[in-house]
PDB file of N, CA and C in Angstrom:
ATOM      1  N   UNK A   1       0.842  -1.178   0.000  1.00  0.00           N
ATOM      2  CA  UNK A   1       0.000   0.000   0.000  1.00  0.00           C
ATOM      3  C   UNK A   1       0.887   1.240   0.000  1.00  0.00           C
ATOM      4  N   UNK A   2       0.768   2.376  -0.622  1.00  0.00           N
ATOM      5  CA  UNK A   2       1.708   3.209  -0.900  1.00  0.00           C
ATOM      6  C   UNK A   2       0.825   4.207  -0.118  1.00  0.00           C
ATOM      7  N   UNK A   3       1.717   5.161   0.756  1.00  0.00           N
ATOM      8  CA  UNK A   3       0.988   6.202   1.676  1.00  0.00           C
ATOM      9  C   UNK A   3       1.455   7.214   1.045  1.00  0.00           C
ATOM     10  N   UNK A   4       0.393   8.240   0.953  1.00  0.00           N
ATOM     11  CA  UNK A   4       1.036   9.711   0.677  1.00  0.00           C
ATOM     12  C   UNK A   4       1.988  10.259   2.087  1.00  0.00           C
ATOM     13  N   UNK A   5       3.104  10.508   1.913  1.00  0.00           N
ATOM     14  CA  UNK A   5       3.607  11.689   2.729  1.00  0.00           C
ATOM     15  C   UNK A   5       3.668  13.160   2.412  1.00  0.00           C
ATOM     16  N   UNK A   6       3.482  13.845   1.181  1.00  0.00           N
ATOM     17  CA  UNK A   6       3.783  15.026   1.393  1.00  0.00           C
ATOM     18  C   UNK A   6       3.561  15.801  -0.091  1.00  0.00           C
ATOM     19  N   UNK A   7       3.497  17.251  -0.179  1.00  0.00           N
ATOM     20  CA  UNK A   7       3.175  17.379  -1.806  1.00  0.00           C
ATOM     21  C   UNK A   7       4.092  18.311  -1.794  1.00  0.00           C
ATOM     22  N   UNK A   8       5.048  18.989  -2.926  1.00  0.00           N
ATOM     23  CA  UNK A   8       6.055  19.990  -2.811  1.00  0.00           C
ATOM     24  C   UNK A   8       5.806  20.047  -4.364  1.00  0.00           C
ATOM     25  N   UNK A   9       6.124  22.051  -4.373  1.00  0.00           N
ATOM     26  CA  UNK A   9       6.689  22.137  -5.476  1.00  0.00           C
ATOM     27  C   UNK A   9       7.957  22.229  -6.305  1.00  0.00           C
ATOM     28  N   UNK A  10       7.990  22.068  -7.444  1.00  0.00           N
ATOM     29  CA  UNK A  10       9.510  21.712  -8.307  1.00  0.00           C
ATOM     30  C   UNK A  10      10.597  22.280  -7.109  1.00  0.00           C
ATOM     31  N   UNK A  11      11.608  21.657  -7.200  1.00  0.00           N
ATOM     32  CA  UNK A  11      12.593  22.243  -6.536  1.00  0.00           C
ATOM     33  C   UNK A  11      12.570  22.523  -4.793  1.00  0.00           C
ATOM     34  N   UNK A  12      11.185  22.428  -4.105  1.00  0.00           N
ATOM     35  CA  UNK A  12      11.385  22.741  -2.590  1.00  0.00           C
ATOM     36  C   UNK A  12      10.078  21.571  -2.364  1.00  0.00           C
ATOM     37  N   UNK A  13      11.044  20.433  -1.686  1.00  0.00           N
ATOM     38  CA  UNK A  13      10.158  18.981  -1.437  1.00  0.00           C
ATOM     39  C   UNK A  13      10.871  18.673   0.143  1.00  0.00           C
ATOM     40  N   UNK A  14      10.579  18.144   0.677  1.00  0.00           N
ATOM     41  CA  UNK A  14      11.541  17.612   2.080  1.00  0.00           C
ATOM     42  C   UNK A  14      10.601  16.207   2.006  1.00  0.00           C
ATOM     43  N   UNK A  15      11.052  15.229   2.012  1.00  0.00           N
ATOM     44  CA  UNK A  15      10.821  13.655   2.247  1.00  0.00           C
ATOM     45  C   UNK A  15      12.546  13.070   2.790  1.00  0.00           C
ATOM     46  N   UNK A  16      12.114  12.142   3.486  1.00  0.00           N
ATOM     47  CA  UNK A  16      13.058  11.596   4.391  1.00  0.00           C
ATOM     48  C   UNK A  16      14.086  12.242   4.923  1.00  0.00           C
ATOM     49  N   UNK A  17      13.445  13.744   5.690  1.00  0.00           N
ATOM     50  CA  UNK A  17      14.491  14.435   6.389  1.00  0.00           C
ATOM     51  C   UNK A  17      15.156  15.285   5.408  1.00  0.00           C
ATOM     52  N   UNK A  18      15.366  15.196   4.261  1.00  0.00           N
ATOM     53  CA  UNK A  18      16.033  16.305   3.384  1.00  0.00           C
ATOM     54  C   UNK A  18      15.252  16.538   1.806  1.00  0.00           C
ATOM     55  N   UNK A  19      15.977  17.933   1.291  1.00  0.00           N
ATOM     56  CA  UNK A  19      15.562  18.067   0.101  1.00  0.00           C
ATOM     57  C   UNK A  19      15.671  17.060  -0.440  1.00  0.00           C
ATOM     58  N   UNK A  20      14.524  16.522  -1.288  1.00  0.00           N
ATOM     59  CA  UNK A  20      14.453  15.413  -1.733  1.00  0.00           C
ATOM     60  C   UNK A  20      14.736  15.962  -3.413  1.00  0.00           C
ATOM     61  N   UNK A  21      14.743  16.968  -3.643  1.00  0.00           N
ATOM     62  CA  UNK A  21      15.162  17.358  -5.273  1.00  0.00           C
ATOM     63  C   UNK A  21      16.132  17.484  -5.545  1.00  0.00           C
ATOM     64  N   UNK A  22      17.455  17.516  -4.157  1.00  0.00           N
ATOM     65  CA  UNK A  22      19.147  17.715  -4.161  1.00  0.00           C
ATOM     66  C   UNK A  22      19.426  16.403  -4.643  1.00  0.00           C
ATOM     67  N   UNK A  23      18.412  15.128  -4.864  1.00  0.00           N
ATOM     68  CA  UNK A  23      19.183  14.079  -4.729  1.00  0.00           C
ATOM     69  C   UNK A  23      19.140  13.339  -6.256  1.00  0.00           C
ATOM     70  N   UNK A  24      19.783  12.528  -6.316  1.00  0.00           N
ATOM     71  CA  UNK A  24      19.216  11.411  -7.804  1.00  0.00           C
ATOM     72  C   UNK A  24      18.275  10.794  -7.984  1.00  0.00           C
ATOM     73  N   UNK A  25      17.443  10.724  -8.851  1.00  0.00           N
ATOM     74  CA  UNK A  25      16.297  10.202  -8.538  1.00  0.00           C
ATOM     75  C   UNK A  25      16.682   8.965  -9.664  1.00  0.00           C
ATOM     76  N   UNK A  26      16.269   7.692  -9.257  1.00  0.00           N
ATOM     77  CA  UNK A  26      16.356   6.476 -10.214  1.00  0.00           C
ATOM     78  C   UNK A  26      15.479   5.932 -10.041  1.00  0.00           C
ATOM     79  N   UNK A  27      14.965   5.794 -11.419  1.00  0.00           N
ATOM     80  CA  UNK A  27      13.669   5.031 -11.833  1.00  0.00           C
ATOM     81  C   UNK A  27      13.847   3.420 -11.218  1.00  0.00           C
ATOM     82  N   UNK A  28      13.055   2.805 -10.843  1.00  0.00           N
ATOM     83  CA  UNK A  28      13.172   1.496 -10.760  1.00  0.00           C
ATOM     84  C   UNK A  28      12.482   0.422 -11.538  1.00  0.00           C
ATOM     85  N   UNK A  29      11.710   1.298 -12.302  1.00  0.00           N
ATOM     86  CA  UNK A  29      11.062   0.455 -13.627  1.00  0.00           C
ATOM     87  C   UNK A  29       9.823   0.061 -12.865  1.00  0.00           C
ATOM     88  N   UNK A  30       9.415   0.347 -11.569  1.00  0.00           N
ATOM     89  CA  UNK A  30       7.931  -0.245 -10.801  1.00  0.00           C
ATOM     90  C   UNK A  30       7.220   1.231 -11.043  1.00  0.00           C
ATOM     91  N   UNK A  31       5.793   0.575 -10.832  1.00  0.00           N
ATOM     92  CA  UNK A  31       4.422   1.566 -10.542  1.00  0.00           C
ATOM     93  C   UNK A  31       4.103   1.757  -9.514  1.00  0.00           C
ATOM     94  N   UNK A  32       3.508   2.804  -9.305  1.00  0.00           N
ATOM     95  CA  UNK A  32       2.621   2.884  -7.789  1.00  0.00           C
ATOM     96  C   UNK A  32       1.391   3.374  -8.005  1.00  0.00           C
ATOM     97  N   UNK A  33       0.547   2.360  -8.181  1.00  0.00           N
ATOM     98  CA  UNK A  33      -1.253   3.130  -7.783  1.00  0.00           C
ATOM     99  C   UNK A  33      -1.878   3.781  -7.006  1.00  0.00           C
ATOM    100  N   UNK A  34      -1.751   4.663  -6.904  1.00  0.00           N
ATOM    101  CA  UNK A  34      -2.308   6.147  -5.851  1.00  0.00           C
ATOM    102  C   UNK A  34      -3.042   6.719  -6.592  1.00  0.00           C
ATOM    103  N   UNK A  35      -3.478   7.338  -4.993  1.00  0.00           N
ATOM    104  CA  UNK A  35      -4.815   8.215  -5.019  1.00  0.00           C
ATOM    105  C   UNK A  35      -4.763   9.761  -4.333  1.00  0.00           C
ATOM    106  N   UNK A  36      -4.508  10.946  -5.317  1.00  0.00           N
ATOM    107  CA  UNK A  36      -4.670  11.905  -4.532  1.00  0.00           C
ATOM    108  C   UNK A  36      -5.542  12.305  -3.068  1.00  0.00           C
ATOM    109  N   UNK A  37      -4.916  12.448  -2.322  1.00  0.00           N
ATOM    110  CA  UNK A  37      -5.404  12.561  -0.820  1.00  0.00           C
ATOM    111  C   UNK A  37      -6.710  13.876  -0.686  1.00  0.00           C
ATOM    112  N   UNK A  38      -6.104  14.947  -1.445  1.00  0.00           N
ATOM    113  CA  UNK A  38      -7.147  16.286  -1.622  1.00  0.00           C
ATOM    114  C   UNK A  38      -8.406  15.765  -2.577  1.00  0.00           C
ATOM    115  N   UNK A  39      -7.940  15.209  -3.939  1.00  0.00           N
ATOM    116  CA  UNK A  39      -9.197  15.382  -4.935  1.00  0.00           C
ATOM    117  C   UNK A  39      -9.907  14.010  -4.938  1.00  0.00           C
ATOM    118  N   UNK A  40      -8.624  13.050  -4.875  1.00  0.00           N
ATOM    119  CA  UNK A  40      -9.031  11.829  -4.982  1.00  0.00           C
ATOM    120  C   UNK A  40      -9.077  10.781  -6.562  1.00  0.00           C
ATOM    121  N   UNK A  41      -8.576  12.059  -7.004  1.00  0.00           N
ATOM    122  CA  UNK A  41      -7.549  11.318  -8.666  1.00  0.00           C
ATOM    123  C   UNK A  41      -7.057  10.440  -8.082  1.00  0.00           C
ATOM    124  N   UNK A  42      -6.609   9.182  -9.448  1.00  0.00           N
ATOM    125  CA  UNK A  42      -6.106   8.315  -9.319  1.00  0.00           C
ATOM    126  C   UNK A  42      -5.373   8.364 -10.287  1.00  0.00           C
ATOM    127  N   UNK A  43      -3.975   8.020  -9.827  1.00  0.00           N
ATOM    128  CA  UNK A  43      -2.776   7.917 -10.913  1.00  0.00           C
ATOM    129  C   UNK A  43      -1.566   6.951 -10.591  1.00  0.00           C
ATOM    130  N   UNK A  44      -0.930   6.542 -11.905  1.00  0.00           N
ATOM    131  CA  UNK A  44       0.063   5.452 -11.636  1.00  0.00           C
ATOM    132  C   UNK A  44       1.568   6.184 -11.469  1.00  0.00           C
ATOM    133  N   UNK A  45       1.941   6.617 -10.625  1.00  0.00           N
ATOM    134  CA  UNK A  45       3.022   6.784 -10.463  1.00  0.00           C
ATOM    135  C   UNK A  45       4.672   6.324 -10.498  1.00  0.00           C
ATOM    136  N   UNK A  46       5.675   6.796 -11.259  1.00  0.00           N
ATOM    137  CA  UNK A  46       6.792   5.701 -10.798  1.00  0.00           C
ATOM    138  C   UNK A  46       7.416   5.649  -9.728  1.00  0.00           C
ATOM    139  N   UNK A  47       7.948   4.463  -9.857  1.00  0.00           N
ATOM    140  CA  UNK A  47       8.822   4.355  -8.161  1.00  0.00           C
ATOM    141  C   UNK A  47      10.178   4.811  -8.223  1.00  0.00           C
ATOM    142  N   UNK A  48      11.405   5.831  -7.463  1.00  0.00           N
ATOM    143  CA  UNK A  48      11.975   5.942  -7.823  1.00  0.00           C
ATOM    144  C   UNK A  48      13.379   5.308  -6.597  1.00  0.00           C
ATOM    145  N   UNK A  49      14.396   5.441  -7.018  1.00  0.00           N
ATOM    146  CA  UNK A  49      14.824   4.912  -5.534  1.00  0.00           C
ATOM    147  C   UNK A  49      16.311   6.283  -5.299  1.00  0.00           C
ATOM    148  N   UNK A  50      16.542   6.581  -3.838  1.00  0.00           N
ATOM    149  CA  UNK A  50      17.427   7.495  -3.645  1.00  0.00           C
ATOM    150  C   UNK A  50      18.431   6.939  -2.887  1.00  0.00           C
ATOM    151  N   UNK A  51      19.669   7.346  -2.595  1.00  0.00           N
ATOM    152  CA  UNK A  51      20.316   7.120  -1.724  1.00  0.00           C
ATOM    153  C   UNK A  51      20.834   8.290  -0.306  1.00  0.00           C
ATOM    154  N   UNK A  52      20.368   8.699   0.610  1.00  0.00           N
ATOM    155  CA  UNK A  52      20.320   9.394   1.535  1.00  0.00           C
ATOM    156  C   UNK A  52      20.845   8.559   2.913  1.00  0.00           C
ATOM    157  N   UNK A  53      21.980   9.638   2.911  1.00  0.00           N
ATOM    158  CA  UNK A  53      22.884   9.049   4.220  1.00  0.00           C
ATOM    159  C   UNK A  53      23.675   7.444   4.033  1.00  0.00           C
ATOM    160  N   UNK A  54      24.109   6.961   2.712  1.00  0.00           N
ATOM    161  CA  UNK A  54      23.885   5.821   2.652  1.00  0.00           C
ATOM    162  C   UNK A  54      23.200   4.624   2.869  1.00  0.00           C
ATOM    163  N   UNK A  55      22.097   5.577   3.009  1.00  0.00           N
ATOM    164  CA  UNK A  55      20.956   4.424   3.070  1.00  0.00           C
ATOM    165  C   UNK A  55      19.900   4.608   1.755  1.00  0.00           C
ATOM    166  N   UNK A  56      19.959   3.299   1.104  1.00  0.00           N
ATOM    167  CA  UNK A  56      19.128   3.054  -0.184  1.00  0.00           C
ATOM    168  C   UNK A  56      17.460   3.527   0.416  1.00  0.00           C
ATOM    169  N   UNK A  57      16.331   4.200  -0.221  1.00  0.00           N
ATOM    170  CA  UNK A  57      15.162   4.427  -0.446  1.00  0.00           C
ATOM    171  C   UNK A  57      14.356   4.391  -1.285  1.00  0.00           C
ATOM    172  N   UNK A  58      13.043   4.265  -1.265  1.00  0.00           N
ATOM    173  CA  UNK A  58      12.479   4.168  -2.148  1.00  0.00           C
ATOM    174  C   UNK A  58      11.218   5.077  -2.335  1.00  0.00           C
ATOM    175  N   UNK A  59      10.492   5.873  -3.172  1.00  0.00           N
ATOM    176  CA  UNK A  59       9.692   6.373  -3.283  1.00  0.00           C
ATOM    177  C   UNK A  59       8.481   6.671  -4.405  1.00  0.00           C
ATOM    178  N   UNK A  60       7.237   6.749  -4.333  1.00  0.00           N
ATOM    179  CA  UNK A  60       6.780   6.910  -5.788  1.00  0.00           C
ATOM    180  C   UNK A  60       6.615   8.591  -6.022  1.00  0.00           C
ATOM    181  N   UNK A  61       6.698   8.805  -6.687  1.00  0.00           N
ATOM    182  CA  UNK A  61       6.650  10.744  -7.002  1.00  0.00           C
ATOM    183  C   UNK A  61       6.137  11.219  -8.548  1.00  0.00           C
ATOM    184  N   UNK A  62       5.159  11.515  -8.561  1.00  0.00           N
ATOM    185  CA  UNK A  62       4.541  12.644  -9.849  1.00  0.00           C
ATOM    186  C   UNK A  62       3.810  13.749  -9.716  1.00  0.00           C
ATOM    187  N   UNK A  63       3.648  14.160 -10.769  1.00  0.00           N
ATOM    188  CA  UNK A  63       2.826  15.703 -10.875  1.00  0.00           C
ATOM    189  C   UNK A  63       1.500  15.859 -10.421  1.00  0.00           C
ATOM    190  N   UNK A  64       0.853  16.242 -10.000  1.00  0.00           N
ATOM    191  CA  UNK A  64      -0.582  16.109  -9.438  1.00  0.00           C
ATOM    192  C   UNK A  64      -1.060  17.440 -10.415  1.00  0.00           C
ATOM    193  N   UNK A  65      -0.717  18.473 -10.464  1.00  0.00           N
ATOM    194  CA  UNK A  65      -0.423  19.642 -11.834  1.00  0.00           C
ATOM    195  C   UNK A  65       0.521  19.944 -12.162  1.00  0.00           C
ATOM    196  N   UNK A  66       1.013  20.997 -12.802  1.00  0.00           N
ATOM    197  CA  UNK A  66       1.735  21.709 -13.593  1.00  0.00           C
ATOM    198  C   UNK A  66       2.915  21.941 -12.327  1.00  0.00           C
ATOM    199  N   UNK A  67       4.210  21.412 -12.109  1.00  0.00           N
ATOM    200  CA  UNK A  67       4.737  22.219 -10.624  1.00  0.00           C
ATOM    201  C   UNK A  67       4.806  21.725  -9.888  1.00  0.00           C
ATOM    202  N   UNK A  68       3.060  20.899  -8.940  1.00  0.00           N
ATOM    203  CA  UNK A  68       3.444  20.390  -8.002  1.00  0.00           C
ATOM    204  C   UNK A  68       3.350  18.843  -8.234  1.00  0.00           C
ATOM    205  N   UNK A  69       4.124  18.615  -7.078  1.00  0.00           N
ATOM    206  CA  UNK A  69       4.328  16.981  -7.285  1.00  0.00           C
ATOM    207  C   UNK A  69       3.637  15.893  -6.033  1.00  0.00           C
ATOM    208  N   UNK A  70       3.390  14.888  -5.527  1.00  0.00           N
ATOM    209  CA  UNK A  70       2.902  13.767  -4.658  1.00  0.00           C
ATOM    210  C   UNK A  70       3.894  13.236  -4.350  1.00  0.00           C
ATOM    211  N   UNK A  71       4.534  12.796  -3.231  1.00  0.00           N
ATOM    212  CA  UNK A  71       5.192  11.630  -2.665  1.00  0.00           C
ATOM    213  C   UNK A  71       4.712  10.871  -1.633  1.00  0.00           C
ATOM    214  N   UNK A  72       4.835   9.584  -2.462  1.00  0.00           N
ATOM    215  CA  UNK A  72       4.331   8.566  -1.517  1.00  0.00           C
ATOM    216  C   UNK A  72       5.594   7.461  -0.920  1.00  0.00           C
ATOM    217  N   UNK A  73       5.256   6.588  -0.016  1.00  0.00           N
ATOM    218  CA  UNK A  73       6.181   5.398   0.421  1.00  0.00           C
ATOM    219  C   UNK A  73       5.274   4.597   0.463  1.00  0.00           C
ATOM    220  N   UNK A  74       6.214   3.680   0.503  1.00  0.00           N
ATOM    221  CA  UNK A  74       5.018   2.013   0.343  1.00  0.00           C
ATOM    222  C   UNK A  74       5.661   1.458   1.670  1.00  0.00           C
ATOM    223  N   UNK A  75       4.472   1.199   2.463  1.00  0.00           N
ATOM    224  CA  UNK A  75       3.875   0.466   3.841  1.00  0.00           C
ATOM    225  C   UNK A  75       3.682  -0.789   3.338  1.00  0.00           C
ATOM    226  N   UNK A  76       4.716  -1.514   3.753  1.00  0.00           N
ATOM    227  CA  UNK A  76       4.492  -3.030   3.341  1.00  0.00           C
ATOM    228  C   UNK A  76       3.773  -3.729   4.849  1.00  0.00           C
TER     229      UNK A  76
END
């Protein structure tokens, strides 16, 4: 199940303790089926994975409009 944590626009995001736009973002070739939390769109998002603090992460992240973006984590 993928949880929303947080919505930011281009360039000013904070997920897992830091700017999450300073970092690399790598596709992992997975989807994430979410559901906007405000409207309640539904969209397939990709999963991407980061490395922060040397520790590998994972996240799904897209546009919800023009700018701003969704991040979710998956609650296994």
């Amino acid at each position: 199940m993928w949880v929303f944590q947080t919505s930011a626009t281009d360039g000013e995001g904070r997920l897992f303790d830091v700017d999450i736009f300073r970092y690399e973002w790598v596709n992992t070739g997975r989807k994430a089926r979410i559901h906007d939390p405000r409207y309640g769109s539904k969209y397939e998002f990709p999963v991407y994975k980061v490395v922060v603090d040397g520790k590998a992460r994972e996240f799904a992240a897209g546009e919800f409009s023009n700018g701003v973006y969704g991040f979710y984590i998956e609650r296994k």
